[in-house]
C-alpha atoms as a PDB file:
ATOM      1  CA  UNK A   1      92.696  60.126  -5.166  1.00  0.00           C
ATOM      2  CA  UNK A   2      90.621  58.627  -2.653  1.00  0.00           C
ATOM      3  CA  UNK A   3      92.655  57.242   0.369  1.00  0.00           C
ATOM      4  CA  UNK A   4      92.384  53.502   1.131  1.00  0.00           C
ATOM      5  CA  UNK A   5      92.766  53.734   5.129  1.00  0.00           C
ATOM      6  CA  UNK A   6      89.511  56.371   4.698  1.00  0.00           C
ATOM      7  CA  UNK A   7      87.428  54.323   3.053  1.00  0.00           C
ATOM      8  CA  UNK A   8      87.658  51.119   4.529  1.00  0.00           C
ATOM      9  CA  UNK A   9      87.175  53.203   8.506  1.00  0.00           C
ATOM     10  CA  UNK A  10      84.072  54.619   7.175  1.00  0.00           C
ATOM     11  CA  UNK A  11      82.797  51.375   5.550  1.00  0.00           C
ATOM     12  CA  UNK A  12      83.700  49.700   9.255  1.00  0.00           C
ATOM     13  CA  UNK A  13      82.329  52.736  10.967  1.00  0.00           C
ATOM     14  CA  UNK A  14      78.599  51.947   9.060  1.00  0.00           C
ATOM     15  CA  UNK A  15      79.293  48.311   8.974  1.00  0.00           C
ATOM     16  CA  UNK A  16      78.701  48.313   5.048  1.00  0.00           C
ATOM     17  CA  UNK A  17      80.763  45.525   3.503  1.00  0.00           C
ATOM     18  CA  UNK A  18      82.068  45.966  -0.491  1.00  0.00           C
ATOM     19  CA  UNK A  19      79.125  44.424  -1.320  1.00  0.00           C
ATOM     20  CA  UNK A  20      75.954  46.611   0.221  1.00  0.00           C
ATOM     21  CA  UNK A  21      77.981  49.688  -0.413  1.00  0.00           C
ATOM     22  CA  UNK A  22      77.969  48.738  -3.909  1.00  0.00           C
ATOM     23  CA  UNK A  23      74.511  47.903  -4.352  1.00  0.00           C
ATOM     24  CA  UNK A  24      74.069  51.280  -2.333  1.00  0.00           C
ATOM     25  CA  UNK A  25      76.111  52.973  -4.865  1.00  0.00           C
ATOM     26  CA  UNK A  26      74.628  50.979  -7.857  1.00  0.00           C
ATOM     27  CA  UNK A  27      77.624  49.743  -8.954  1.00  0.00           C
ATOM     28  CA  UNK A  28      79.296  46.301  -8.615  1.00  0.00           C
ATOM     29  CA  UNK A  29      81.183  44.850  -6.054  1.00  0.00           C
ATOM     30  CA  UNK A  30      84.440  44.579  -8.204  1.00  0.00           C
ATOM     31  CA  UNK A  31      84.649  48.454  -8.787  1.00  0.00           C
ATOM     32  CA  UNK A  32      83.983  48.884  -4.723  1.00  0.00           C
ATOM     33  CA  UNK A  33      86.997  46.000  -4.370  1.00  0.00           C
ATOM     34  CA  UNK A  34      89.195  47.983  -6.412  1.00  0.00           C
ATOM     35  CA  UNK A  35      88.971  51.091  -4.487  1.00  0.00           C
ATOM     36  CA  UNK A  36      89.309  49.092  -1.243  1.00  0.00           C
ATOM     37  CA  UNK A  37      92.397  47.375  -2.329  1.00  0.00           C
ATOM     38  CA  UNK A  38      94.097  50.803  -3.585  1.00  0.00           C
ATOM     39  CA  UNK A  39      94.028  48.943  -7.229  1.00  0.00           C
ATOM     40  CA  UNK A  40      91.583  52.218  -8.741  1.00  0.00           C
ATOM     41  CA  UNK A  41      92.345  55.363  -6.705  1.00  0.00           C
ATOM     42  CA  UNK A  42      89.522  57.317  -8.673  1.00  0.00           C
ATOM     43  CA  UNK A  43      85.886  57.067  -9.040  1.00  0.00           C
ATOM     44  CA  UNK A  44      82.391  59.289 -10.543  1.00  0.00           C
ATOM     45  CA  UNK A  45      80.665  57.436  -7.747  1.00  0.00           C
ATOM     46  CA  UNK A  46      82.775  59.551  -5.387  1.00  0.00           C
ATOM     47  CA  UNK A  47      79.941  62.061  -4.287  1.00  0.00           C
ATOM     48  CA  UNK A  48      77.291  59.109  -3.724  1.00  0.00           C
ATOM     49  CA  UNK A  49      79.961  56.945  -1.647  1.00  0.00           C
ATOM     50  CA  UNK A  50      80.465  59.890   0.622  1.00  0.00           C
ATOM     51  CA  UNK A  51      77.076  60.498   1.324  1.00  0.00           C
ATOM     52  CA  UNK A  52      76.030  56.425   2.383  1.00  0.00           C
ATOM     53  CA  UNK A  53      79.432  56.711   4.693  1.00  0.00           C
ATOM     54  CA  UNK A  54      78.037  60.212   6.295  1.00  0.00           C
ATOM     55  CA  UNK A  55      81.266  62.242   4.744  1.00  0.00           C
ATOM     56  CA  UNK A  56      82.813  64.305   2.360  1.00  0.00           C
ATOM     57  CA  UNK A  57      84.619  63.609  -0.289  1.00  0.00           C
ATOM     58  CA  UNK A  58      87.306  66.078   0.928  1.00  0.00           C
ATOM     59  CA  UNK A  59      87.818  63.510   3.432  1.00  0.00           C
ATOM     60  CA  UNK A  60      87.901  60.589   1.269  1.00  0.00           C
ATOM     61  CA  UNK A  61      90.822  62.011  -0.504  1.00  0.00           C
ATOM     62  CA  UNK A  62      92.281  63.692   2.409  1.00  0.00           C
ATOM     63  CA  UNK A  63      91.506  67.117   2.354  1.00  0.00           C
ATOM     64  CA  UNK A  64      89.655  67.205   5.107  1.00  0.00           C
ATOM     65  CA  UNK A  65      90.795  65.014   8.755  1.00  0.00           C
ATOM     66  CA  UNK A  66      87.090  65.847   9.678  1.00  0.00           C
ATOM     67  CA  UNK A  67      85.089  62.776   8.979  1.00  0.00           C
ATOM     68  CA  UNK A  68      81.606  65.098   9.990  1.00  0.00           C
ATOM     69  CA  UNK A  69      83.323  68.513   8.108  1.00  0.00           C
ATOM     70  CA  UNK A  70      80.775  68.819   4.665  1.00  0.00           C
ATOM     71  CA  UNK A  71      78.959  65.684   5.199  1.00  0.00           C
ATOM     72  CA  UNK A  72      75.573  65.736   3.655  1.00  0.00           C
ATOM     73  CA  UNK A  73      72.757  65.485   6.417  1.00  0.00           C
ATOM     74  CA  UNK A  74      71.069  62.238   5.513  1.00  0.00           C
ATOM     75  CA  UNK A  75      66.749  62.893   5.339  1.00  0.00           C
ATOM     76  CA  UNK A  76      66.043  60.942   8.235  1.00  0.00           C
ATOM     77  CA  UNK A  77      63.015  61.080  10.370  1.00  0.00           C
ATOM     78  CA  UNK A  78      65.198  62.243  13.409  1.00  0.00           C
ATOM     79  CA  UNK A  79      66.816  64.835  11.636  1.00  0.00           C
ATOM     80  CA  UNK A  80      63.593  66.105  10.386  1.00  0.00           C
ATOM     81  CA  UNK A  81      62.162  66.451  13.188  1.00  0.00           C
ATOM     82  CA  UNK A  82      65.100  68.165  15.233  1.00  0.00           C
ATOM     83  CA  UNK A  83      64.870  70.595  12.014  1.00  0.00           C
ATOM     84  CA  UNK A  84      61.116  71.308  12.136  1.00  0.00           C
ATOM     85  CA  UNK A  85      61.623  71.231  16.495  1.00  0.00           C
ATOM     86  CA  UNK A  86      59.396  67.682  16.481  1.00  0.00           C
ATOM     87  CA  UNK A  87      59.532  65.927  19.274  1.00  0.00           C
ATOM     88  CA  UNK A  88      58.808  61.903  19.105  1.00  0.00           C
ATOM     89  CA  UNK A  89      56.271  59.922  21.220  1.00  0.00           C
ATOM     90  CA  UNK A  90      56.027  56.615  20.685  1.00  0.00           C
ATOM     91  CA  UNK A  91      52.627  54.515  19.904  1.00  0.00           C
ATOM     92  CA  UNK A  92      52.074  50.901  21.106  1.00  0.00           C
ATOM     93  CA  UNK A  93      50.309  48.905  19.348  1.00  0.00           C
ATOM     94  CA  UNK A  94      47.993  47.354  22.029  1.00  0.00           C
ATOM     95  CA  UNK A  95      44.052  48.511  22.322  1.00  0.00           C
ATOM     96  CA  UNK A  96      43.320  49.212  26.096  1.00  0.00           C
ATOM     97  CA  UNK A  97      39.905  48.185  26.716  1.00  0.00           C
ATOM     98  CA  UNK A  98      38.151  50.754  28.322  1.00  0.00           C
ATOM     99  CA  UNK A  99      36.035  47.866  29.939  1.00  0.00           C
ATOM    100  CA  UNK A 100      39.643  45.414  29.472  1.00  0.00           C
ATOM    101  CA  UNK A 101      41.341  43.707  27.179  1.00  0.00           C
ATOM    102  CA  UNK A 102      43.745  41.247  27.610  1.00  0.00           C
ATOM    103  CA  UNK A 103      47.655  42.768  27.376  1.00  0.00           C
ATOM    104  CA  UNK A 104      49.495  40.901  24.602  1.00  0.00           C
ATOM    105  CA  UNK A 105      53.509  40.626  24.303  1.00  0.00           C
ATOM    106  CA  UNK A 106      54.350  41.396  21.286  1.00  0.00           C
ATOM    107  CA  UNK A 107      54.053  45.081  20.892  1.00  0.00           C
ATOM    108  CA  UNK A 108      55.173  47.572  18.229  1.00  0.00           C
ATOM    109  CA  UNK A 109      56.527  50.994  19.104  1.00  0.00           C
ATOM    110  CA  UNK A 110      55.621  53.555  16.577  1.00  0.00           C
ATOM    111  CA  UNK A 111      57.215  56.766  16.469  1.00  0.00           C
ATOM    112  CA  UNK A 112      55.071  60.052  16.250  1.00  0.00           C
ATOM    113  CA  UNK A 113      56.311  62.857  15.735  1.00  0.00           C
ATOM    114  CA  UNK A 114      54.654  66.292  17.392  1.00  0.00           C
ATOM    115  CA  UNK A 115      55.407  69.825  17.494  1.00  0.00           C
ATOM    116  CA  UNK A 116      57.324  70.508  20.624  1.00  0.00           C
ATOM    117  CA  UNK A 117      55.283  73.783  22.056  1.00  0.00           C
ATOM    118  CA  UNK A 118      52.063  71.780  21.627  1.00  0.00           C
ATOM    119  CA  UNK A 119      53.448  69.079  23.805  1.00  0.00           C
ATOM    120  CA  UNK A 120      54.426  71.734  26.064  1.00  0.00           C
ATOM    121  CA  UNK A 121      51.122  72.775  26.555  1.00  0.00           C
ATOM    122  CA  UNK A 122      49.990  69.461  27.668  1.00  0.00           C
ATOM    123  CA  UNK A 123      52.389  68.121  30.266  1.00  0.00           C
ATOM    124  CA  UNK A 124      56.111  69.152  31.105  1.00  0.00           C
ATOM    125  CA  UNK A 125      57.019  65.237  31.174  1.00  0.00           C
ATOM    126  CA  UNK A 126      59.825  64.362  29.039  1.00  0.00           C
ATOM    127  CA  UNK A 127      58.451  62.487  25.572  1.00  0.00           C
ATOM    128  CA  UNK A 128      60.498  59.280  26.544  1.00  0.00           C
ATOM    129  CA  UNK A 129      58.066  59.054  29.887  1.00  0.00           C
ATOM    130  CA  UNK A 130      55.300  59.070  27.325  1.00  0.00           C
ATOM    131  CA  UNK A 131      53.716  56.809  24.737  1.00  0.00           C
ATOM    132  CA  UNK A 132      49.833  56.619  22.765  1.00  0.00           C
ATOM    133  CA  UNK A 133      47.874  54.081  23.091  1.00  0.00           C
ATOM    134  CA  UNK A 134      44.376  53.712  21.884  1.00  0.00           C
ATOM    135  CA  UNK A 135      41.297  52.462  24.180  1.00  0.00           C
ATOM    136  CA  UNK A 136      38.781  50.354  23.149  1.00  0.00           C
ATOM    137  CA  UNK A 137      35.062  49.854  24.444  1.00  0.00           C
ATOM    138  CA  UNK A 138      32.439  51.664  25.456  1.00  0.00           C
ATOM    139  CA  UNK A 139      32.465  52.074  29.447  1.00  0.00           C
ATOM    140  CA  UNK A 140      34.029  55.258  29.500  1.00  0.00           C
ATOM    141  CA  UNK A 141      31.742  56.963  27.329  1.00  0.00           C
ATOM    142  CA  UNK A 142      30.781  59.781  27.058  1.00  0.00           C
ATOM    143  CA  UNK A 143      34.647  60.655  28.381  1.00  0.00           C
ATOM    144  CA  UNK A 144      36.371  58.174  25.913  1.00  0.00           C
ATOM    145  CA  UNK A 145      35.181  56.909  23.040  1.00  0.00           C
ATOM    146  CA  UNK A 146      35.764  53.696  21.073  1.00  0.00           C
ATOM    147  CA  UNK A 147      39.086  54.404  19.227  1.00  0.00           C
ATOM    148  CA  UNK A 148      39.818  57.740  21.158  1.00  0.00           C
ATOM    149  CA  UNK A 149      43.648  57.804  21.246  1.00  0.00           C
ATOM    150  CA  UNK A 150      45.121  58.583  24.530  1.00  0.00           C
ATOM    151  CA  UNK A 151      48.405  59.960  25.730  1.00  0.00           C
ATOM    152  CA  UNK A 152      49.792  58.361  28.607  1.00  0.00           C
ATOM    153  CA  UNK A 153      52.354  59.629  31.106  1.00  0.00           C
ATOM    154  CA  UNK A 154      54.486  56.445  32.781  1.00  0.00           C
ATOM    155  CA  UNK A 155      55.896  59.089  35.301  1.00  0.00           C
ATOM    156  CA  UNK A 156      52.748  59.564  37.189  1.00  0.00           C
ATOM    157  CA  UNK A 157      52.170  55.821  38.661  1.00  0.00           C
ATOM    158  CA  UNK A 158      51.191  56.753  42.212  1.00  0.00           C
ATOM    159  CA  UNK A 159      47.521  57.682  42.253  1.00  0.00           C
ATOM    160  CA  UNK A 160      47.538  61.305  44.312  1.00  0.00           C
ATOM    161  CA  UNK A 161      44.776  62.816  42.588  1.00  0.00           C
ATOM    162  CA  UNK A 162      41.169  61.350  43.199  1.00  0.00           C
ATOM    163  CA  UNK A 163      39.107  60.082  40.216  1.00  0.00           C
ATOM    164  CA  UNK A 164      41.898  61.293  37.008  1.00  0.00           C
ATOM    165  CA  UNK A 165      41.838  58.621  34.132  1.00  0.00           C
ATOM    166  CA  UNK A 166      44.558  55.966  34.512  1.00  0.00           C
ATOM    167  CA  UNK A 167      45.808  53.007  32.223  1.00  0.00           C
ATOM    168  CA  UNK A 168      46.458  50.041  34.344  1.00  0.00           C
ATOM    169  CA  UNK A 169      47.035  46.218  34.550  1.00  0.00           C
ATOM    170  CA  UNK A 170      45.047  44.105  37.083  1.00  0.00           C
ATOM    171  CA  UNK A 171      45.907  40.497  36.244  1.00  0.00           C
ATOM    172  CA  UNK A 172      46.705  40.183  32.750  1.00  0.00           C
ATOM    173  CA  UNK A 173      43.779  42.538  31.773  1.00  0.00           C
ATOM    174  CA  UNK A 174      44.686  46.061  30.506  1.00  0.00           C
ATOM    175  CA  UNK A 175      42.071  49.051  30.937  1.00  0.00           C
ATOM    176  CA  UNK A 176      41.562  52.713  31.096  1.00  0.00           C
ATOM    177  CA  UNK A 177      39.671  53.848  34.143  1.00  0.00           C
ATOM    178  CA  UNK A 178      39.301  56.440  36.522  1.00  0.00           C
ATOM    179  CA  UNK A 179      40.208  55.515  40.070  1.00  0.00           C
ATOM    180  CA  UNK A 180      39.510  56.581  43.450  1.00  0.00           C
ATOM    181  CA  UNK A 181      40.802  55.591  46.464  1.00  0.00           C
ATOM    182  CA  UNK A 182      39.079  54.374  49.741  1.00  0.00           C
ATOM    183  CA  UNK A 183      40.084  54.916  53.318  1.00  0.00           C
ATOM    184  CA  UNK A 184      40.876  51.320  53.810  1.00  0.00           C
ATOM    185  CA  UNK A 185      43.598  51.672  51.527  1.00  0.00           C
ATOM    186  CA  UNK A 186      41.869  49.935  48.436  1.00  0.00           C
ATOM    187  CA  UNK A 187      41.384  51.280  44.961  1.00  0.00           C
ATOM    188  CA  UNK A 188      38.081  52.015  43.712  1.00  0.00           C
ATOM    189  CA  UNK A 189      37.987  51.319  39.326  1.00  0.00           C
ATOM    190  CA  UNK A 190      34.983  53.697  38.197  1.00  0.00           C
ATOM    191  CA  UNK A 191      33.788  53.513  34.391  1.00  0.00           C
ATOM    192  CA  UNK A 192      32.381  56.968  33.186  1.00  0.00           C
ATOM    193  CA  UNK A 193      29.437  55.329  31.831  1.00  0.00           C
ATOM    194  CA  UNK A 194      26.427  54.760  34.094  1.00  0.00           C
ATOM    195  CA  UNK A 195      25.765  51.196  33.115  1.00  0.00           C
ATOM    196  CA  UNK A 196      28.871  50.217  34.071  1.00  0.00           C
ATOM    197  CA  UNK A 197      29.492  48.645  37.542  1.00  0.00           C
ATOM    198  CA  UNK A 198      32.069  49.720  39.307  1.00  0.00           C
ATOM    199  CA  UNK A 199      34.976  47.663  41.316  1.00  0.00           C
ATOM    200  CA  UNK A 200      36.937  47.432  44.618  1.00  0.00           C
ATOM    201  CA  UNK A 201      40.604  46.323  44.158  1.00  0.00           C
ATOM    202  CA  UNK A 202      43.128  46.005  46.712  1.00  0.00           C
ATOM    203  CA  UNK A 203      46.138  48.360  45.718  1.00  0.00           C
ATOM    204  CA  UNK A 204      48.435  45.646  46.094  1.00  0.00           C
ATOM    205  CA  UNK A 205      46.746  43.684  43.356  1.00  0.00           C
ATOM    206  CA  UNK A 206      46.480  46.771  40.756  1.00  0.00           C
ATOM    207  CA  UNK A 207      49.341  48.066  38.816  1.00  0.00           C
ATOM    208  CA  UNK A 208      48.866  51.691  37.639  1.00  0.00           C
ATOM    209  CA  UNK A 209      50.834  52.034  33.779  1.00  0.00           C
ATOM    210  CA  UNK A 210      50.292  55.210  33.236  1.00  0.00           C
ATOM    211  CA  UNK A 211      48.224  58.852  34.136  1.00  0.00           C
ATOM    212  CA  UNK A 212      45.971  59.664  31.110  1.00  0.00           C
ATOM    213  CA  UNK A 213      47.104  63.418  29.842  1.00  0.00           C
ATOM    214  CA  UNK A 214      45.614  64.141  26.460  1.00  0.00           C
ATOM    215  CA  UNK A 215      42.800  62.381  24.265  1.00  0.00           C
ATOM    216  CA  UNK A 216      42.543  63.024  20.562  1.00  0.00           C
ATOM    217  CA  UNK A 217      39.906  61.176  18.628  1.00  0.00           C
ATOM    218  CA  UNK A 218      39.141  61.510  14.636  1.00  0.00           C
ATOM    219  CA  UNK A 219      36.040  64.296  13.912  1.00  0.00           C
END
């Protein structure tokens, strides 16, 4: 007999009210009433009401004081990928113009999900210090090409390295170029492609995103 006090903890615990955990279940609300109100002790639904409140029904019915002990792992993309040792990288869903674009608000994180050793062999940052993002244009060809996806790493923001591939922000323009800088202390914004004049920022008016780490483009 399933126990009242049980039932209505895990429907608090997933903040389901009678009514979504009946239309969960596929039942109506009255039958979900009656089992919250101890008026019907018993229900076929049993199974399927344990698995939408993450439990057993051994604990529904008190068998079991272990809320977690038997409960069905739910199919969700985290789980997945901690099963298959997938690691997630989010995607934002802004174009960097390789020679700028304008950097808009309202972005999207997508989750990706990627094997693990492969990021490994890329860069020992942590994924949450990443994210993809894809550039746009042509003045970093033949390096980057329109629609290459990069992989950018928000831990490396201090440029130490001469002339590596950055995403940065100067004004409210976003871009991917390789940088340099000079011995007066200013940053030099190259574009790969030859046609493509190249600029003198002062450092204080640049902000560096990200270090470029990886591009991947479609074949």
């Amino acid at each position: 007999m399933i126990k009242v006090e049980r039932l209505a903890e895990r429907m608090r615990a997933k903040g389901l009210s009678q009514a979504e955990l009946a239309r969960r279940v596929g039942i109506s609300q009255q039958a979900i009433g009656k089992l919250v109100n101890g008026s019907s002790r018993s229900t076929p639904h049993i199974g399927q009401i344990a698995t939408i409140l993450e439990t057993s029904p051994a604990y529904l019915v008190g068998q079991s004081d272990d809320p977690a002990e038997g409960a069905p792992l739910l199919a969700t993309p985290e789980v997945i990928a901690d099963q298959l040792e997938l690691v997630r990288i989010n995607e934002v869903s802004l174009d960097y113009g390789m020679g700028g674009s304008y950097l808009d608000d309202a972005v999207e994180l997508i989750p990706r999900y990627f094997p693990e050793v492969w990021l490994r062999s890329v860069t020992d940052t942590p994924p949450e210090a990443l994210f993809f993002a894809r550039g746009r244009g042509d003045s970093m060809q033949p390096t980057l090409l329109d629609g290459d996806m990069v992989l950018i790493d928000r831990s490396e923001r201090m440029i130490r390295e001469q002339d590596r591939i950055w995403a940065i922000a100067y004004g409210d323009i976003g871009s991917i170029k390789r940088l340099r800088r000079t011995p007066r202390g200013e940053v030099k914004v190259m574009s790969d492609n030859p046609t493509v004049s190249e600029e003198v920022i002062g450092s204080d008016d640049l902000y560096v995103i990200g270090r470029v780490v990886w591009i991947g483009r479609k074949i």
